[in-house]
C-alpha atoms as a PDB file:
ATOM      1  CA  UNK A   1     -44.449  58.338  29.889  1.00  0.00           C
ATOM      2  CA  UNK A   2     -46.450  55.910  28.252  1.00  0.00           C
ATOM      3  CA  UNK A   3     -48.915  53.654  30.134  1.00  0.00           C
ATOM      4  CA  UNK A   4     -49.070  49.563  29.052  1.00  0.00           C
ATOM      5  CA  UNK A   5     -52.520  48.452  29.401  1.00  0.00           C
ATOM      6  CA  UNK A   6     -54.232  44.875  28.912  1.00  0.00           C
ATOM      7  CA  UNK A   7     -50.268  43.636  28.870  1.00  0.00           C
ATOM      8  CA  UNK A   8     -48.832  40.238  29.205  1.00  0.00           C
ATOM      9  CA  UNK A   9     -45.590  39.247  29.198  1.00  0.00           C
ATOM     10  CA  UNK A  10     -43.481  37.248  26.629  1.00  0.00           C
ATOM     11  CA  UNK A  11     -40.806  34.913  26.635  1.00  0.00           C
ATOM     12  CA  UNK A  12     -38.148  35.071  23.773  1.00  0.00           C
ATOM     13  CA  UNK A  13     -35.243  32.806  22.999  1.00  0.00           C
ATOM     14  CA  UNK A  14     -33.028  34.277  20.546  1.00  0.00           C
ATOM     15  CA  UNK A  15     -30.966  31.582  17.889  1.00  0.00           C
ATOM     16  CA  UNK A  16     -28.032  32.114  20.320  1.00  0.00           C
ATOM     17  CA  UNK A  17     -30.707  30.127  23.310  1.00  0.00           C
ATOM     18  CA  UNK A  18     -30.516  33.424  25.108  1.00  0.00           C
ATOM     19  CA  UNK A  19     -33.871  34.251  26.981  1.00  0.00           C
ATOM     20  CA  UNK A  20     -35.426  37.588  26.604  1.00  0.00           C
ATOM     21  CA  UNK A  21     -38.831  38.947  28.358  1.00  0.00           C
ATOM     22  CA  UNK A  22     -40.751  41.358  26.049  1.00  0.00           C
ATOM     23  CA  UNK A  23     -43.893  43.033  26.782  1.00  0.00           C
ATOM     24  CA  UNK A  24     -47.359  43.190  24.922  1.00  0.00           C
ATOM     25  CA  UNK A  25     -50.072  45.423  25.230  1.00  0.00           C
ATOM     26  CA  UNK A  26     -51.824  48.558  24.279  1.00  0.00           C
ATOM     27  CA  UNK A  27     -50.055  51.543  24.643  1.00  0.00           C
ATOM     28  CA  UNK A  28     -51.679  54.797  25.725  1.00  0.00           C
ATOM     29  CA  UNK A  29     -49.688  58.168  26.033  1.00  0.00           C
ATOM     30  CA  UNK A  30     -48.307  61.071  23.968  1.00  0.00           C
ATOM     31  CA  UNK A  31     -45.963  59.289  22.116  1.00  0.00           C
ATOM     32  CA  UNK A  32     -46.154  60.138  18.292  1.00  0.00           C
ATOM     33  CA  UNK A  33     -44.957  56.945  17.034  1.00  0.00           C
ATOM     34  CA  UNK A  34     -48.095  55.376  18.718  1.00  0.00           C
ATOM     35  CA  UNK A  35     -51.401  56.060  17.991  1.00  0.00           C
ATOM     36  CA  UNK A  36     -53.099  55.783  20.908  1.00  0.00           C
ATOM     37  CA  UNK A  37     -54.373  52.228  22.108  1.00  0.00           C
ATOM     38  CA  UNK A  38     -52.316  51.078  19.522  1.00  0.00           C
ATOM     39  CA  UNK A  39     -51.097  47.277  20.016  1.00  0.00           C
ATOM     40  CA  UNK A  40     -47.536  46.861  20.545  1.00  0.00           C
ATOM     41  CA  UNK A  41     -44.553  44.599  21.802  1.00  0.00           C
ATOM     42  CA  UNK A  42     -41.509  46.270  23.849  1.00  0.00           C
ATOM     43  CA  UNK A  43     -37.668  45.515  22.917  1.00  0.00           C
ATOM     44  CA  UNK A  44     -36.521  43.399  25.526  1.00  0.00           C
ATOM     45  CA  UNK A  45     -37.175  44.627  29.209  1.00  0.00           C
ATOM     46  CA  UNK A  46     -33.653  45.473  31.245  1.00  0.00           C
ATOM     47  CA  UNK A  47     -35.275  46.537  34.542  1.00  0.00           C
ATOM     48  CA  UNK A  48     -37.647  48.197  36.663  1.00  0.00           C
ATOM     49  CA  UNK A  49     -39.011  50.127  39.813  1.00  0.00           C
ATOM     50  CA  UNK A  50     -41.324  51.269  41.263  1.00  0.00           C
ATOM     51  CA  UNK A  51     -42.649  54.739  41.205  1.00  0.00           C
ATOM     52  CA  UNK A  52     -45.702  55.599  42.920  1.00  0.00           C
ATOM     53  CA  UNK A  53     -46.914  52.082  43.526  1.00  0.00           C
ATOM     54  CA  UNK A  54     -46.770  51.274  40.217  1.00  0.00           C
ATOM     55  CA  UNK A  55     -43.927  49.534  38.150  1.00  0.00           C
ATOM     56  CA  UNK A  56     -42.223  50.956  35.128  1.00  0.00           C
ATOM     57  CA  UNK A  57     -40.358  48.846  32.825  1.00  0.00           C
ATOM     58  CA  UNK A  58     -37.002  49.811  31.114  1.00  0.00           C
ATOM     59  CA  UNK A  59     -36.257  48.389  27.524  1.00  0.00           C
ATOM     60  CA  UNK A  60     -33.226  47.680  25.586  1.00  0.00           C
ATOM     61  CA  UNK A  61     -33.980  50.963  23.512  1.00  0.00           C
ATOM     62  CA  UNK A  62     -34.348  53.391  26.505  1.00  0.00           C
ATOM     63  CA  UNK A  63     -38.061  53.880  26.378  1.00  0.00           C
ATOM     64  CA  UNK A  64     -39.754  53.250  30.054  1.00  0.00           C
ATOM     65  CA  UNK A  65     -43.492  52.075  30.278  1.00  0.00           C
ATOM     66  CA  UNK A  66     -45.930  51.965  33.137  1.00  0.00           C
ATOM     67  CA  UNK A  67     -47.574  48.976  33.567  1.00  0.00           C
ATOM     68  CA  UNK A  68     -51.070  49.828  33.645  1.00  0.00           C
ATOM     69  CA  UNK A  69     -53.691  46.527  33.950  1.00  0.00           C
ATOM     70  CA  UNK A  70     -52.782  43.521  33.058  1.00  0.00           C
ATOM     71  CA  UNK A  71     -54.538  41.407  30.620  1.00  0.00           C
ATOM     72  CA  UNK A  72     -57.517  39.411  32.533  1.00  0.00           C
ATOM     73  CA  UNK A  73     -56.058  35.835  31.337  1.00  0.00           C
ATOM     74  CA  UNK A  74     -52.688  37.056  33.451  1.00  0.00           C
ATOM     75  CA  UNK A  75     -52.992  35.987  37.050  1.00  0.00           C
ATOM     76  CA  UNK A  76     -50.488  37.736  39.114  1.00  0.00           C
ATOM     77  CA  UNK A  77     -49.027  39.492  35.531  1.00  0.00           C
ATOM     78  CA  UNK A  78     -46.626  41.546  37.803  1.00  0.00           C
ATOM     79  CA  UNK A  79     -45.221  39.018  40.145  1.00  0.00           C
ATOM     80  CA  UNK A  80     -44.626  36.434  37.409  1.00  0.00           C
ATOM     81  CA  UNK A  81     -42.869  39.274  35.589  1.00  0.00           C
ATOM     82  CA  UNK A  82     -40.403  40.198  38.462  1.00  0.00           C
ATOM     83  CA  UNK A  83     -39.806  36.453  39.092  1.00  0.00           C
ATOM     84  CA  UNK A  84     -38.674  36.386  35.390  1.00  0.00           C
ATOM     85  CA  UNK A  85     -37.226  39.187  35.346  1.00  0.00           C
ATOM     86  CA  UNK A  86     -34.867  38.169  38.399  1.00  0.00           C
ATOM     87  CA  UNK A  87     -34.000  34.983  36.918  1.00  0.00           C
ATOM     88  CA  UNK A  88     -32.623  36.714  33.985  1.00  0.00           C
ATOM     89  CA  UNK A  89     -30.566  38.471  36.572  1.00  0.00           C
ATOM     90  CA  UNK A  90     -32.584  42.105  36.065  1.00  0.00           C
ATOM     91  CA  UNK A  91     -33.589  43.567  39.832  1.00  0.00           C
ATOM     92  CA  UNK A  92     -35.183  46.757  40.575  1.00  0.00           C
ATOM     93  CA  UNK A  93     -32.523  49.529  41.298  1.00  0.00           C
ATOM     94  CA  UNK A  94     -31.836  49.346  44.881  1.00  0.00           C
ATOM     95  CA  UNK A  95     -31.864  53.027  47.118  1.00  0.00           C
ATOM     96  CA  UNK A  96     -29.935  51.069  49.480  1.00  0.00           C
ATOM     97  CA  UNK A  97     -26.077  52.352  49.629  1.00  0.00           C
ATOM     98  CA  UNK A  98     -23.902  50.416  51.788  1.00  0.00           C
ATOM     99  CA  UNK A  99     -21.620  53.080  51.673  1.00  0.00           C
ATOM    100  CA  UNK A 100     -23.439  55.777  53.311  1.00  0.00           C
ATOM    101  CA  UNK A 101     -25.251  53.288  55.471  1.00  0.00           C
ATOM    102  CA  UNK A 102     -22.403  51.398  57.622  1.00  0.00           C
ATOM    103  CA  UNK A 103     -24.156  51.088  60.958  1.00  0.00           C
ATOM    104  CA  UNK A 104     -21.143  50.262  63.138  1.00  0.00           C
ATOM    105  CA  UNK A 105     -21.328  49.080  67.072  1.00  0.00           C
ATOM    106  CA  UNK A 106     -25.312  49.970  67.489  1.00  0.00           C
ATOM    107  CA  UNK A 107     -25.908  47.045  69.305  1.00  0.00           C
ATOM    108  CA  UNK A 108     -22.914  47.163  71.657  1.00  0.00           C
ATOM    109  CA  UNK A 109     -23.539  50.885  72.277  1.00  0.00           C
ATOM    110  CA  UNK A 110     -27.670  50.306  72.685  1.00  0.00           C
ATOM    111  CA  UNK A 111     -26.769  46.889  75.576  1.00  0.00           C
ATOM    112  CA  UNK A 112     -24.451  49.699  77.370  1.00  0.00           C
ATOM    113  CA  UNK A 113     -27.289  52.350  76.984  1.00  0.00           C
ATOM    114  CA  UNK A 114     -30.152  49.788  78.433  1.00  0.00           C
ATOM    115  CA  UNK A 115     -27.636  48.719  81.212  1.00  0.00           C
ATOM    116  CA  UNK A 116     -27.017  51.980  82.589  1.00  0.00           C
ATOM    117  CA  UNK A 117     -30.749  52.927  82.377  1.00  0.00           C
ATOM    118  CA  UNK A 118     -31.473  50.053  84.057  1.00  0.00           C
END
Protein backbone atom coordinates (compact mmCIF):
# COMPACT_ATOMS: atom_id res chain seq x y z
CA UNK A 1 0.00 0.00 0.00
CA UNK A 2 1.26 3.26 -0.57
CA UNK A 3 2.09 5.69 2.28
CA UNK A 4 0.94 9.74 1.82
CA UNK A 5 3.48 11.80 3.42
CA UNK A 6 3.75 15.75 3.97
CA UNK A 7 -0.23 15.60 2.78
CA UNK A 8 -2.89 18.16 3.05
CA UNK A 9 -6.14 18.00 2.10
CA UNK A 10 -8.11 19.75 -0.75
CA UNK A 11 -11.38 21.01 -1.33
CA UNK A 12 -12.93 20.67 -4.90
CA UNK A 13 -16.18 21.97 -6.30
CA UNK A 14 -16.94 20.48 -9.51
CA UNK A 15 -19.11 22.90 -12.34
CA UNK A 16 -22.14 20.88 -11.09
CA UNK A 17 -21.31 22.86 -7.16
CA UNK A 18 -20.68 19.36 -5.95
CA UNK A 19 -17.87 19.26 -3.20
CA UNK A 20 -15.11 16.80 -3.46
CA UNK A 21 -12.03 16.26 -0.87
CA UNK A 22 -8.80 15.23 -2.70
CA UNK A 23 -5.57 14.55 -1.19
CA UNK A 24 -1.95 15.98 -1.81
CA UNK A 25 1.23 14.76 -0.91
CA UNK A 26 4.23 12.69 -1.62
CA UNK A 27 3.72 9.29 -2.23
CA UNK A 28 6.13 6.59 -1.09
CA UNK A 29 5.58 2.78 -1.87
CA UNK A 30 6.00 0.16 -4.62
CA UNK A 31 3.72 1.46 -6.90
CA UNK A 32 5.21 1.65 -10.52
CA UNK A 33 3.25 4.48 -11.70
CA UNK A 34 4.99 6.54 -8.90
CA UNK A 35 8.37 7.17 -8.58
CA UNK A 36 9.01 7.29 -5.25
CA UNK A 37 8.47 10.68 -3.27
CA UNK A 38 6.87 11.67 -6.22
CA UNK A 39 4.20 14.63 -5.69
CA UNK A 40 0.75 13.72 -6.31
CA UNK A 41 -3.09 14.51 -5.83
CA UNK A 42 -5.67 11.50 -5.12
CA UNK A 43 -9.12 11.16 -7.16
CA UNK A 44 -11.63 12.10 -4.83
CA UNK A 45 -11.54 10.32 -1.32
CA UNK A 46 -14.86 7.91 -0.67
CA UNK A 47 -13.87 6.69 2.81
CA UNK A 48 -11.68 5.45 5.37
CA UNK A 49 -10.55 3.39 8.53
CA UNK A 50 -8.44 2.76 10.50
CA UNK A 51 -5.91 0.03 10.45
CA UNK A 52 -3.32 -0.16 12.95
CA UNK A 53 -3.76 3.31 14.36
CA UNK A 54 -3.34 4.78 11.31
CA UNK A 55 -5.99 5.93 8.66
CA UNK A 56 -6.17 4.79 5.09
CA UNK A 57 -8.03 6.65 2.59
CA UNK A 58 -10.19 5.07 -0.24
CA UNK A 59 -10.47 6.98 -3.67
CA UNK A 60 -12.92 7.09 -6.39
CA UNK A 61 -10.45 4.82 -8.49
CA UNK A 62 -9.97 2.02 -5.87
CA UNK A 63 -6.46 2.82 -4.83
CA UNK A 64 -6.16 3.08 -0.75
CA UNK A 65 -3.36 5.32 0.83
CA UNK A 66 -1.98 5.55 4.32
CA UNK A 67 -1.78 8.72 5.63
CA UNK A 68 1.62 9.07 6.75
CA UNK A 69 2.60 12.87 8.30
CA UNK A 70 0.87 15.54 7.54
CA UNK A 71 2.25 18.62 6.10
CA UNK A 72 3.62 20.97 9.12
CA UNK A 73 1.27 24.05 7.96
CA UNK A 74 -1.80 21.33 8.68
CA UNK A 75 -2.88 21.55 12.29
CA UNK A 76 -4.96 18.65 13.18
CA UNK A 77 -4.65 17.41 9.13
CA UNK A 78 -6.58 14.21 10.21
CA UNK A 79 -9.40 15.51 12.26
CA UNK A 80 -10.21 18.32 9.82
CA UNK A 81 -10.20 15.58 7.19
CA UNK A 82 -12.78 13.25 8.95
CA UNK A 83 -14.91 16.33 9.81
CA UNK A 84 -14.98 16.89 5.98
CA UNK A 85 -15.17 13.87 5.12
CA UNK A 86 -18.45 13.30 7.33
CA UNK A 87 -20.05 16.28 6.06
CA UNK A 88 -19.85 14.94 2.64
CA UNK A 89 -21.67 12.05 4.17
CA UNK A 90 -18.35 9.51 3.91
CA UNK A 91 -17.88 7.61 7.58
CA UNK A 92 -15.43 5.04 8.40
CA UNK A 93 -16.91 1.46 7.86
CA UNK A 94 -18.52 0.55 11.02
CA UNK A 95 -17.66 -3.33 12.66
CA UNK A 96 -20.74 -2.73 14.48
CA UNK A 97 -23.70 -5.20 13.20
CA UNK A 98 -26.93 -4.65 14.75
CA UNK A 99 -27.90 -7.81 13.56
CA UNK A 100 -25.68 -10.07 15.35
CA UNK A 101 -25.59 -7.71 18.28
CA UNK A 102 -29.40 -7.42 19.60
CA UNK A 103 -28.83 -7.35 23.33
CA UNK A 104 -32.38 -8.10 24.49
CA UNK A 105 -33.69 -7.88 28.38
CA UNK A 106 -29.93 -7.49 29.97
CA UNK A 107 -31.00 -5.05 32.23
CA UNK A 108 -34.22 -6.69 33.43
CA UNK A 109 -32.39 -10.04 33.76
CA UNK A 110 -29.06 -8.25 35.57
CA UNK A 111 -31.92 -6.11 38.40
CA UNK A 112 -33.36 -9.86 38.97
CA UNK A 113 -29.73 -11.26 39.21
CA UNK A 114 -28.55 -8.33 41.83
CA UNK A 115 -31.91 -8.83 43.74
CA UNK A 116 -31.57 -12.34 44.42
CA UNK A 117 -27.84 -11.93 45.33
CA UNK A 118 -28.74 -9.46 47.49
Amino acid sequence: MNILNNWKTLELITREGEMLVCIEGRVYGSNPRFPSSSHIRTSPVTGYAFESNSMVVMTKRGSQYLLGKPDPSETFAQQRLMRRLARLGQKPPSTFNELDTQLTGYVDGHKEEVAKAG
